[in-house]
N, C-alpha and C. Protein backbone atom coordinates (compact mmCIF):
# COMPACT_ATOMS: atom_id res chain seq x y z
N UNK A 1 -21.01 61.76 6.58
CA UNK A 1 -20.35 61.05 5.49
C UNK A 1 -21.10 59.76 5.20
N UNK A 2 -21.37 59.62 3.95
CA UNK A 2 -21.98 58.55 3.29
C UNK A 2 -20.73 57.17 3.50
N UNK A 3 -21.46 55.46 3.94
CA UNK A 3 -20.73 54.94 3.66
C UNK A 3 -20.49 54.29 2.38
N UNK A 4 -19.08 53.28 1.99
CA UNK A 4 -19.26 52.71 1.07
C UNK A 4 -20.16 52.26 -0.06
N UNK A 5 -20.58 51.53 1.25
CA UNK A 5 -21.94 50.84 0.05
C UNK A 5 -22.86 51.40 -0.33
N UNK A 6 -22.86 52.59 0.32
CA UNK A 6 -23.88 53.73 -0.37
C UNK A 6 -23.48 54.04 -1.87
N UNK A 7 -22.04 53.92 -2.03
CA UNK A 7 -21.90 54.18 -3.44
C UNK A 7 -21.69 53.56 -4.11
N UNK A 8 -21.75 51.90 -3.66
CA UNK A 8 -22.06 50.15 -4.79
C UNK A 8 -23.22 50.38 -5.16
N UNK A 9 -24.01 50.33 -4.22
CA UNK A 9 -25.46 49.44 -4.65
C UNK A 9 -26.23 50.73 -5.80
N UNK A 10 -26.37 51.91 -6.07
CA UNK A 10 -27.18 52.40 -6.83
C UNK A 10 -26.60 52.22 -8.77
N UNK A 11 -27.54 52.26 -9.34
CA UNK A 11 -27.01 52.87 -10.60
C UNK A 11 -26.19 54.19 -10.62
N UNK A 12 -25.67 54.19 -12.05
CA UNK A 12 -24.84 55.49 -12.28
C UNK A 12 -26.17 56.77 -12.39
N UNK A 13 -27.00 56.39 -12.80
CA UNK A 13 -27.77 57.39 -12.79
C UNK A 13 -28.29 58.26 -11.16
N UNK A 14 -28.65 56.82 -10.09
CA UNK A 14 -28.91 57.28 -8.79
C UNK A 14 -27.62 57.60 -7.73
N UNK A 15 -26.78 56.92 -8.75
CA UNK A 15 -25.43 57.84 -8.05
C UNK A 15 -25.06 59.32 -8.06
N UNK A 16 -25.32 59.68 -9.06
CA UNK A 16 -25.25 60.93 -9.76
C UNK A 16 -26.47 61.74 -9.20
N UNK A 17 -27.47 61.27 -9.61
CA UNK A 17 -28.74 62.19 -8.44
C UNK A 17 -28.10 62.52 -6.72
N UNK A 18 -27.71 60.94 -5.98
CA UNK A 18 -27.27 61.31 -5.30
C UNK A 18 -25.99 62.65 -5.16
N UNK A 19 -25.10 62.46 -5.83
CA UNK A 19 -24.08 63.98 -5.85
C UNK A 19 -24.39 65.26 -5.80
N UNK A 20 -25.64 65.31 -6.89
CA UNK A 20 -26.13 66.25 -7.57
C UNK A 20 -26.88 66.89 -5.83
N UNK A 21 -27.49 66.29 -5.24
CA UNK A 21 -28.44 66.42 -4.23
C UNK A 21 -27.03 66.76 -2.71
N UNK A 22 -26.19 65.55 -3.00
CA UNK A 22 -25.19 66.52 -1.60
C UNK A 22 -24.49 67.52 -2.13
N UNK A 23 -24.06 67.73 -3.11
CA UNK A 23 -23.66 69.38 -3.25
C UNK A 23 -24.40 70.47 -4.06
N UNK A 24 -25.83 69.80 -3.80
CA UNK A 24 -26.48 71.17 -4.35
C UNK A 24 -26.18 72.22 -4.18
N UNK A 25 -26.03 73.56 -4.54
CA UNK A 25 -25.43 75.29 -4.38
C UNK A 25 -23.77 75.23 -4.43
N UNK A 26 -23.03 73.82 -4.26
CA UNK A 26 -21.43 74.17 -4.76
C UNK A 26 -21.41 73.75 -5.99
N UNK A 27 -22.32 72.96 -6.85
CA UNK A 27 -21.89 72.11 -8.09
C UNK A 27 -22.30 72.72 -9.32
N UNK A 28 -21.88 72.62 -10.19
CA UNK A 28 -22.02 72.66 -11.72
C UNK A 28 -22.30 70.91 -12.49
N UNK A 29 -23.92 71.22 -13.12
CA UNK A 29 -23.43 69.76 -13.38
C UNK A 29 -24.00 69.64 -15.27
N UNK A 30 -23.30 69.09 -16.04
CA UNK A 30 -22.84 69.45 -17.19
C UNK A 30 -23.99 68.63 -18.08
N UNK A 31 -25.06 68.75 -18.23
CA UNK A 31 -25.53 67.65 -19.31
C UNK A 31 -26.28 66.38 -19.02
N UNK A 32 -26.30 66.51 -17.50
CA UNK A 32 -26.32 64.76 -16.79
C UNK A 32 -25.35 64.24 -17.38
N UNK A 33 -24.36 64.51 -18.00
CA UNK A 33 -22.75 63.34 -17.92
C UNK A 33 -21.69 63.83 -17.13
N UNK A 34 -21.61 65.26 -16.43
CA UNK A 34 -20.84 65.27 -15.17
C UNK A 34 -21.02 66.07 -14.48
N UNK A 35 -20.54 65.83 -13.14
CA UNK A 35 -20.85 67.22 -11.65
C UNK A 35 -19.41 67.87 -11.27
N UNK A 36 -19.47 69.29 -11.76
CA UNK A 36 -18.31 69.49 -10.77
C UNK A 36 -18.49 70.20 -9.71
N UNK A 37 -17.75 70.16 -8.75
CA UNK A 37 -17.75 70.79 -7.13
C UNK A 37 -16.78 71.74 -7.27
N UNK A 38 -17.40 72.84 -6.65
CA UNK A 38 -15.83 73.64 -6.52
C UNK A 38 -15.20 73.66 -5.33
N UNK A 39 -14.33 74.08 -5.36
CA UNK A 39 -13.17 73.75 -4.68
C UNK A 39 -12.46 75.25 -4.25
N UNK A 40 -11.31 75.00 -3.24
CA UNK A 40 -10.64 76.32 -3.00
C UNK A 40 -9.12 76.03 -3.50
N UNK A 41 -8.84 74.74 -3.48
CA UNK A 41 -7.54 74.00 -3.77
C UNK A 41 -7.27 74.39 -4.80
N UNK A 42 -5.91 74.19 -5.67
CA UNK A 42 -5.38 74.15 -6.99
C UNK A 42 -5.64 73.00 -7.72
N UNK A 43 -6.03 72.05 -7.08
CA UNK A 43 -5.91 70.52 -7.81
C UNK A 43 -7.87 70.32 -8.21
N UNK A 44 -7.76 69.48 -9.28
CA UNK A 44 -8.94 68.86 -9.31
C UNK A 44 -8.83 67.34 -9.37
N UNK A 45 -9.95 66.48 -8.10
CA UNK A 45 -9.79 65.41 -8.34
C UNK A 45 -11.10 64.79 -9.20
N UNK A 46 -10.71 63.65 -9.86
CA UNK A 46 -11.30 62.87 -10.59
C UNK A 46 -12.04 61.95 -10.46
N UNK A 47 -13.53 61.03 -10.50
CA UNK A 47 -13.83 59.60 -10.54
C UNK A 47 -14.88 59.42 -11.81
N UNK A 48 -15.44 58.28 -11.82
CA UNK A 48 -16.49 58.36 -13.10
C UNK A 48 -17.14 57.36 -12.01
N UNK A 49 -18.47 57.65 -12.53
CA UNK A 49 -19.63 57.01 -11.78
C UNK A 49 -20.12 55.60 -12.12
N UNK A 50 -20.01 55.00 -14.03
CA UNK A 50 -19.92 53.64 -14.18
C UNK A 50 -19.53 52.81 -13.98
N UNK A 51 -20.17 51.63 -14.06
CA UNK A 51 -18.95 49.92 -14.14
C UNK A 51 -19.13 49.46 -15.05
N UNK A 52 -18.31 48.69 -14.67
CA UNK A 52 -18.64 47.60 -16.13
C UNK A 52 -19.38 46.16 -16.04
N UNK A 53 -20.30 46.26 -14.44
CA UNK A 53 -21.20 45.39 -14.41
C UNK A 53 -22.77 46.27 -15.10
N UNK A 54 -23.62 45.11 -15.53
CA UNK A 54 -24.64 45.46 -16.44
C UNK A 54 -25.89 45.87 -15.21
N UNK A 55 -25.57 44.73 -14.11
CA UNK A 55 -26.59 44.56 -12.94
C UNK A 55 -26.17 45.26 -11.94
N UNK A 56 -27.57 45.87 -11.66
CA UNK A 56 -26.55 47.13 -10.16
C UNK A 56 -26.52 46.06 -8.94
N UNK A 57 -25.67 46.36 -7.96
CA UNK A 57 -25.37 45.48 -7.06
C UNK A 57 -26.81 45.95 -5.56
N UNK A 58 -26.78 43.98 -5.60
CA UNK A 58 -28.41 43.93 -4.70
C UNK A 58 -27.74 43.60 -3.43
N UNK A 59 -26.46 42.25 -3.43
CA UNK A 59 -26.29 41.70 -2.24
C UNK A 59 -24.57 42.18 -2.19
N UNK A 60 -23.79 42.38 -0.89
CA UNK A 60 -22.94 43.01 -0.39
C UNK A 60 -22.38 42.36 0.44
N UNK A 61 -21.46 41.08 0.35
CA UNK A 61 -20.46 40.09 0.99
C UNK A 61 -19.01 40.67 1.87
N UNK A 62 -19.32 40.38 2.85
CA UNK A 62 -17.81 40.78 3.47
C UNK A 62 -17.01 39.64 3.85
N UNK A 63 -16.25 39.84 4.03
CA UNK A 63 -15.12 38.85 4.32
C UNK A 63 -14.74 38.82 5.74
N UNK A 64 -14.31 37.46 6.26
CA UNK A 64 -14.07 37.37 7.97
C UNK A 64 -13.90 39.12 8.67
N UNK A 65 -13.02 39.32 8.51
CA UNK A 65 -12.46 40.39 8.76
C UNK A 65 -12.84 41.81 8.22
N UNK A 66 -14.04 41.46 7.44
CA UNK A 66 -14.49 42.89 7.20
C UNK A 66 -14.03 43.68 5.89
N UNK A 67 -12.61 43.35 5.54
CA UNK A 67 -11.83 44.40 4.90
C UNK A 67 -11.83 43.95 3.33
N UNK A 68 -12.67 43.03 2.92
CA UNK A 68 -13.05 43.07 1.20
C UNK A 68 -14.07 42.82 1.18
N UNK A 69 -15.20 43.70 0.47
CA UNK A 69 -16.18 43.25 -0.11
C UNK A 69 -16.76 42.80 -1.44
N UNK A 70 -17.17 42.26 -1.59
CA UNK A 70 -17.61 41.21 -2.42
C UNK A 70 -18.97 41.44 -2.99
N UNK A 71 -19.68 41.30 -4.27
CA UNK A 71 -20.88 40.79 -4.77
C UNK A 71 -21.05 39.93 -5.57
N UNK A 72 -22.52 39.28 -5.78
CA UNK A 72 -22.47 38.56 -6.55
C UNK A 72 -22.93 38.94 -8.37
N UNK A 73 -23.11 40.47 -8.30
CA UNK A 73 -23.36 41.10 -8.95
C UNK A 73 -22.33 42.14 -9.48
N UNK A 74 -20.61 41.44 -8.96
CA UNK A 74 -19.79 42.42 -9.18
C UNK A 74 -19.82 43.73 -8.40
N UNK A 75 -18.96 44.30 -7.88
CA UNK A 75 -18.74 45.41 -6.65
C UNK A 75 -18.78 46.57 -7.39
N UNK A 76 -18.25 46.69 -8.31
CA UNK A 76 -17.98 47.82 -9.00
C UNK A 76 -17.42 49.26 -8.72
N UNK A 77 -16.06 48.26 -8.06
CA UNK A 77 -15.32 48.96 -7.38
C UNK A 77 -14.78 50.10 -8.20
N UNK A 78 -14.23 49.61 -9.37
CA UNK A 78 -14.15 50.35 -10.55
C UNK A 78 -15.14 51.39 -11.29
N UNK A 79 -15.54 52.41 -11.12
CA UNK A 79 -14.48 53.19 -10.22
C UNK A 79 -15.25 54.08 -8.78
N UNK A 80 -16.58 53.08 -8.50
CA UNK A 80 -17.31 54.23 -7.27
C UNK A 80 -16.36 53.91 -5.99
N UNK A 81 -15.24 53.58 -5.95
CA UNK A 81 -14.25 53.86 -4.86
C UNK A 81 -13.27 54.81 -5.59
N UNK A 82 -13.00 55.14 -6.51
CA UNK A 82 -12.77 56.64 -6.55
C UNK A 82 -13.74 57.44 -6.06
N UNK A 83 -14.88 57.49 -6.62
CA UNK A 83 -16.33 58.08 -5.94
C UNK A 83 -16.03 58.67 -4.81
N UNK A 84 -16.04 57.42 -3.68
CA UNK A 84 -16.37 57.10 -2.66
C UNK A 84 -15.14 58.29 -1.67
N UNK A 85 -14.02 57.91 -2.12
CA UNK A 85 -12.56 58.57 -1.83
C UNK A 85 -12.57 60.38 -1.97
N UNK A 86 -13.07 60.62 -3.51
CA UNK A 86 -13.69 62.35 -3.73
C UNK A 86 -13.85 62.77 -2.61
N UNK A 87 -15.65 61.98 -2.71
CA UNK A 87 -16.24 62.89 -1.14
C UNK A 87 -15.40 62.44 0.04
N UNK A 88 -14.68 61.96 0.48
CA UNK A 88 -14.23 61.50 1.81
C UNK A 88 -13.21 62.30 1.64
N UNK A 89 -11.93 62.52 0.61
CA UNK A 89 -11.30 63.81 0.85
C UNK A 89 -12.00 65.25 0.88
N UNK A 90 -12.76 65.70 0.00
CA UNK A 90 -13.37 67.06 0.06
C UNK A 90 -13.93 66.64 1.31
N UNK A 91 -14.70 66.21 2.32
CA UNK A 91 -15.18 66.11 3.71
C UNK A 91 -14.16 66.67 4.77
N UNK A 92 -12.80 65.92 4.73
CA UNK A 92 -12.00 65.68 5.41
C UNK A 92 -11.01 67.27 5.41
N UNK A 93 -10.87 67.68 3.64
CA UNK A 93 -10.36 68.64 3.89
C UNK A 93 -10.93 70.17 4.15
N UNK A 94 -9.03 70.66 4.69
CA UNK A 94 -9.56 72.08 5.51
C UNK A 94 -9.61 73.29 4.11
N UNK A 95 -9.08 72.81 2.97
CA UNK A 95 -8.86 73.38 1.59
C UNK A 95 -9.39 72.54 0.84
N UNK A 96 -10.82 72.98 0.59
CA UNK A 96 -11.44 71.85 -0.33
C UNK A 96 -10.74 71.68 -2.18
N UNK A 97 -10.60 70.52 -2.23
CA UNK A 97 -10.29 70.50 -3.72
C UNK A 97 -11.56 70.55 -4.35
N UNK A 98 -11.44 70.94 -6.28
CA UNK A 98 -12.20 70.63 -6.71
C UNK A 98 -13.02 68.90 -7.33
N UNK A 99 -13.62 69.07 -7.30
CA UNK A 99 -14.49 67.74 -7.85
C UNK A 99 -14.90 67.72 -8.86
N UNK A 100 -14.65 66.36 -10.17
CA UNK A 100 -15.14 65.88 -11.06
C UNK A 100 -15.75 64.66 -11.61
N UNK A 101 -16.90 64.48 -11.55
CA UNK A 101 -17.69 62.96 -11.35
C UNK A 101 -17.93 63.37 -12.60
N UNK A 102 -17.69 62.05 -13.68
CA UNK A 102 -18.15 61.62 -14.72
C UNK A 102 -18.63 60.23 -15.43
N UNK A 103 -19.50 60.59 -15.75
CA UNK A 103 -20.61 59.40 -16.62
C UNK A 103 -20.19 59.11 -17.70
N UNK A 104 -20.54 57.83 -17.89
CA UNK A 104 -20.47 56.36 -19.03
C UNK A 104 -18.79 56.66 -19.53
N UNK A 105 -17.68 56.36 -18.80
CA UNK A 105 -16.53 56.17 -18.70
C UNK A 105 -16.34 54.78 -19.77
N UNK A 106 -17.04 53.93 -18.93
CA UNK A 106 -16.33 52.54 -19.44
C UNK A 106 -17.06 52.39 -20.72
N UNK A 107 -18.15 53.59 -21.37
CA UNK A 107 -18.47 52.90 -22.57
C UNK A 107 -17.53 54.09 -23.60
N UNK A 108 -16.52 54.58 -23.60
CA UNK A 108 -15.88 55.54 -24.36
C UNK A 108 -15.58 56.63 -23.99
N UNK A 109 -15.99 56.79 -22.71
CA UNK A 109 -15.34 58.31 -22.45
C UNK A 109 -16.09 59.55 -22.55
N UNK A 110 -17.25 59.28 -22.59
CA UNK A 110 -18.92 60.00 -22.80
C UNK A 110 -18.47 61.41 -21.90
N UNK A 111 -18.78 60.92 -20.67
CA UNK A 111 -18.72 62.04 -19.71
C UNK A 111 -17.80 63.18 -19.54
N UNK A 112 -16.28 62.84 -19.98
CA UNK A 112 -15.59 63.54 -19.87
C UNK A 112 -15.21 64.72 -21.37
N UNK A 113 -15.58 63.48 -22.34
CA UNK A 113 -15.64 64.55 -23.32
C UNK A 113 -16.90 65.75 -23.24
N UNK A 114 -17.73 65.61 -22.88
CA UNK A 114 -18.45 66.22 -22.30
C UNK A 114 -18.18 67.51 -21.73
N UNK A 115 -17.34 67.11 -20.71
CA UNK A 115 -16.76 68.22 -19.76
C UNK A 115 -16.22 68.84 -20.40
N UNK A 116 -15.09 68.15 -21.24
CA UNK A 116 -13.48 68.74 -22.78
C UNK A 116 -14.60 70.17 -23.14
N UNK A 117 -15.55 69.46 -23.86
CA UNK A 117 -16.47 70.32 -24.70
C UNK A 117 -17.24 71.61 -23.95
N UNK A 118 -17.70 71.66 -22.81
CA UNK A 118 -18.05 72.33 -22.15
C UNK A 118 -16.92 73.56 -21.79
N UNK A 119 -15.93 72.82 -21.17
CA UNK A 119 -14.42 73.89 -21.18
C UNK A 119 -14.02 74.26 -22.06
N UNK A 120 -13.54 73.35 -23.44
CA UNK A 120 -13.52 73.97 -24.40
C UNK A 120 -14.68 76.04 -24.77
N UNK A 121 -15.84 75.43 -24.87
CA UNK A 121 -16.34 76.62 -25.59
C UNK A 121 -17.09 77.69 -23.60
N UNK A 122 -16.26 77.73 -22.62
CA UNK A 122 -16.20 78.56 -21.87
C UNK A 122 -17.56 78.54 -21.18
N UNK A 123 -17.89 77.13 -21.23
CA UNK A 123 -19.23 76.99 -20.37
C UNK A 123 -19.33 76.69 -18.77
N UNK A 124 -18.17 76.98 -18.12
CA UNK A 124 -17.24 75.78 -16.73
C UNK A 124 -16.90 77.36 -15.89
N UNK A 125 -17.02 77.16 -15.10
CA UNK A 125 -16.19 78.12 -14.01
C UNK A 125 -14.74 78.82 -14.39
N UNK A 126 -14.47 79.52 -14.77
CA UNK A 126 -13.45 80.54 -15.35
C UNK A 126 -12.04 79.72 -14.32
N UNK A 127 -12.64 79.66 -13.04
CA UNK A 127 -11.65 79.22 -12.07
C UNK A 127 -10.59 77.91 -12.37
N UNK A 128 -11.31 77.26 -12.86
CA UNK A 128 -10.63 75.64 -13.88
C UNK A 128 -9.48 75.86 -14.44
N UNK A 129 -9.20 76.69 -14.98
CA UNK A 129 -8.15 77.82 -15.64
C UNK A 129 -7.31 77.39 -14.92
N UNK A 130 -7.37 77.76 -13.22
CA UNK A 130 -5.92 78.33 -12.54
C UNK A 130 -5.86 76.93 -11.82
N UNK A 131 -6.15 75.71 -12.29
CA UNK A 131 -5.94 74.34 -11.53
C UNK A 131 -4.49 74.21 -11.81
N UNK A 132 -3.58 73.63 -10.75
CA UNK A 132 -2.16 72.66 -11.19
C UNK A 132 -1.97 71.35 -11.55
N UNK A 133 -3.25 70.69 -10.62
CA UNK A 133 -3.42 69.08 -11.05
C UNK A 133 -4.75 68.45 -11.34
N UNK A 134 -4.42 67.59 -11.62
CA UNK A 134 -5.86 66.75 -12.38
C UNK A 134 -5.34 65.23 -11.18
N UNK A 135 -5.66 65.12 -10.58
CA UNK A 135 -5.54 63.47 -10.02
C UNK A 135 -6.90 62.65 -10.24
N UNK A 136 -7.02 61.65 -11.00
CA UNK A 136 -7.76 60.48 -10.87
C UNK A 136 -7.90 59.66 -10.76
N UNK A 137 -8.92 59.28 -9.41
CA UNK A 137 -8.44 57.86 -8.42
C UNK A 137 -9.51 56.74 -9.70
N UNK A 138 -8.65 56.37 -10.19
CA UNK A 138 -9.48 55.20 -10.73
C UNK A 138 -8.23 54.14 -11.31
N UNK A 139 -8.01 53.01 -11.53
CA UNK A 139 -7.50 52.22 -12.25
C UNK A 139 -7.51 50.60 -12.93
N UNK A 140 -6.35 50.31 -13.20
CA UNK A 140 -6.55 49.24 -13.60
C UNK A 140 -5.44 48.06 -13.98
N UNK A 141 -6.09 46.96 -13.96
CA UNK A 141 -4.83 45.58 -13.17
C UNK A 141 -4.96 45.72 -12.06
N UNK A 142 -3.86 45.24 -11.37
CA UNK A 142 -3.73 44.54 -9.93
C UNK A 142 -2.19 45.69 -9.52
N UNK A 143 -1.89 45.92 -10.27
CA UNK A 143 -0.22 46.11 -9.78
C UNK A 143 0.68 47.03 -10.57
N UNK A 144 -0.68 48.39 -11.11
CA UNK A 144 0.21 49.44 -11.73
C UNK A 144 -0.24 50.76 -11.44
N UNK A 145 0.06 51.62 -12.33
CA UNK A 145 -0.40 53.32 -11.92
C UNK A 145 0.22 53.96 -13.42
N UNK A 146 -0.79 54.78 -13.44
CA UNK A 146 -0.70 55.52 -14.70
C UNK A 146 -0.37 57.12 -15.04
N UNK A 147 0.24 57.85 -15.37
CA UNK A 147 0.52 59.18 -15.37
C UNK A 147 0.54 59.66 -16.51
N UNK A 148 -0.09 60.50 -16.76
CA UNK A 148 -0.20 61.58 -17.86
C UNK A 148 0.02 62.88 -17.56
N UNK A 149 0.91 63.64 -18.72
CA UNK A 149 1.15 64.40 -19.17
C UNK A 149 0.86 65.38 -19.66
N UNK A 150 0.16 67.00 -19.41
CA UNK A 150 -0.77 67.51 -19.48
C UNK A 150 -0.29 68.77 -20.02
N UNK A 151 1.04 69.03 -20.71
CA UNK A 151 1.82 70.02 -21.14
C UNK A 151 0.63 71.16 -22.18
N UNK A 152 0.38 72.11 -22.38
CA UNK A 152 -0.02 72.55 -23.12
C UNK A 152 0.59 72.88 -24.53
């Protein structure tokens, strides 16, 4: 298992190489704007690989205790700790879920329409079909959570 800061410090682009390279032979990856993993689970989980810092992060601050890190280049926590969380559940589990990493999030939603479009015209694993959930670890503020509604 890769740590953390393995998934601060690169660009979205060498993030994404990186993915592309640990699940080579399970992934589908759409365009260079997203990777999916398959999975055995019903659920697919979610992250996007951008921030919304301009500068990729060089230096990596911890705090007394270890448990926040810090840059001076912005962490960009938002959202490669969803990232980071993906692979550490698919690792961990004994029923792998599926995986969806997507690109340039924070500039409109690039990556995922991407994916829309790809599923849309039947270019995606037939299997996507029989998912129950979509969870995506990403958010925003300090002190909420967001749920959508996915009724057909």
């Amino acid at each position: 298992m890769k740590a953390l800061t393995e998934f601060l410090k690169p660009t979205q682009k060498g993030l994404f190489k990186m993915l592309r390279k640990m699940y080579k032979g399970k992934a589908f990856v759409g365009e260079n704007n997203f990777i999916i993993v398959r999975g055995t689970a019903s659920v697919i989980l979610v992250a996007h690989l951008d921030t919304v810092h301009i500068e990729p992060v060089k230096v990596i601050c911890k705090s007394k205790d270890k448990n926040i890190l810090m840059s001076p280049q912005g962490i960009g926590g938002d959202d490669r700790c969803g990232g980071y969380a993906l692979v550490k559940a698919y690792d961990l589990a004994d029923k792998k879920p599926w995986l969806l990493f997507t690109c340039n999030e924070e500039v409109g939603g690039a990556g995922a329409k991407f994916f829309c479009k790809a599923h849309k015209h039947s270019k995606l694993p037939k299997e996507l079909d029989e998912l129950k959930f979509i969870v995506e670890l990403d958010r925003r503020g300090s002190h909420d959570a967001v749920y959508y509604d996915c009724e057909k």
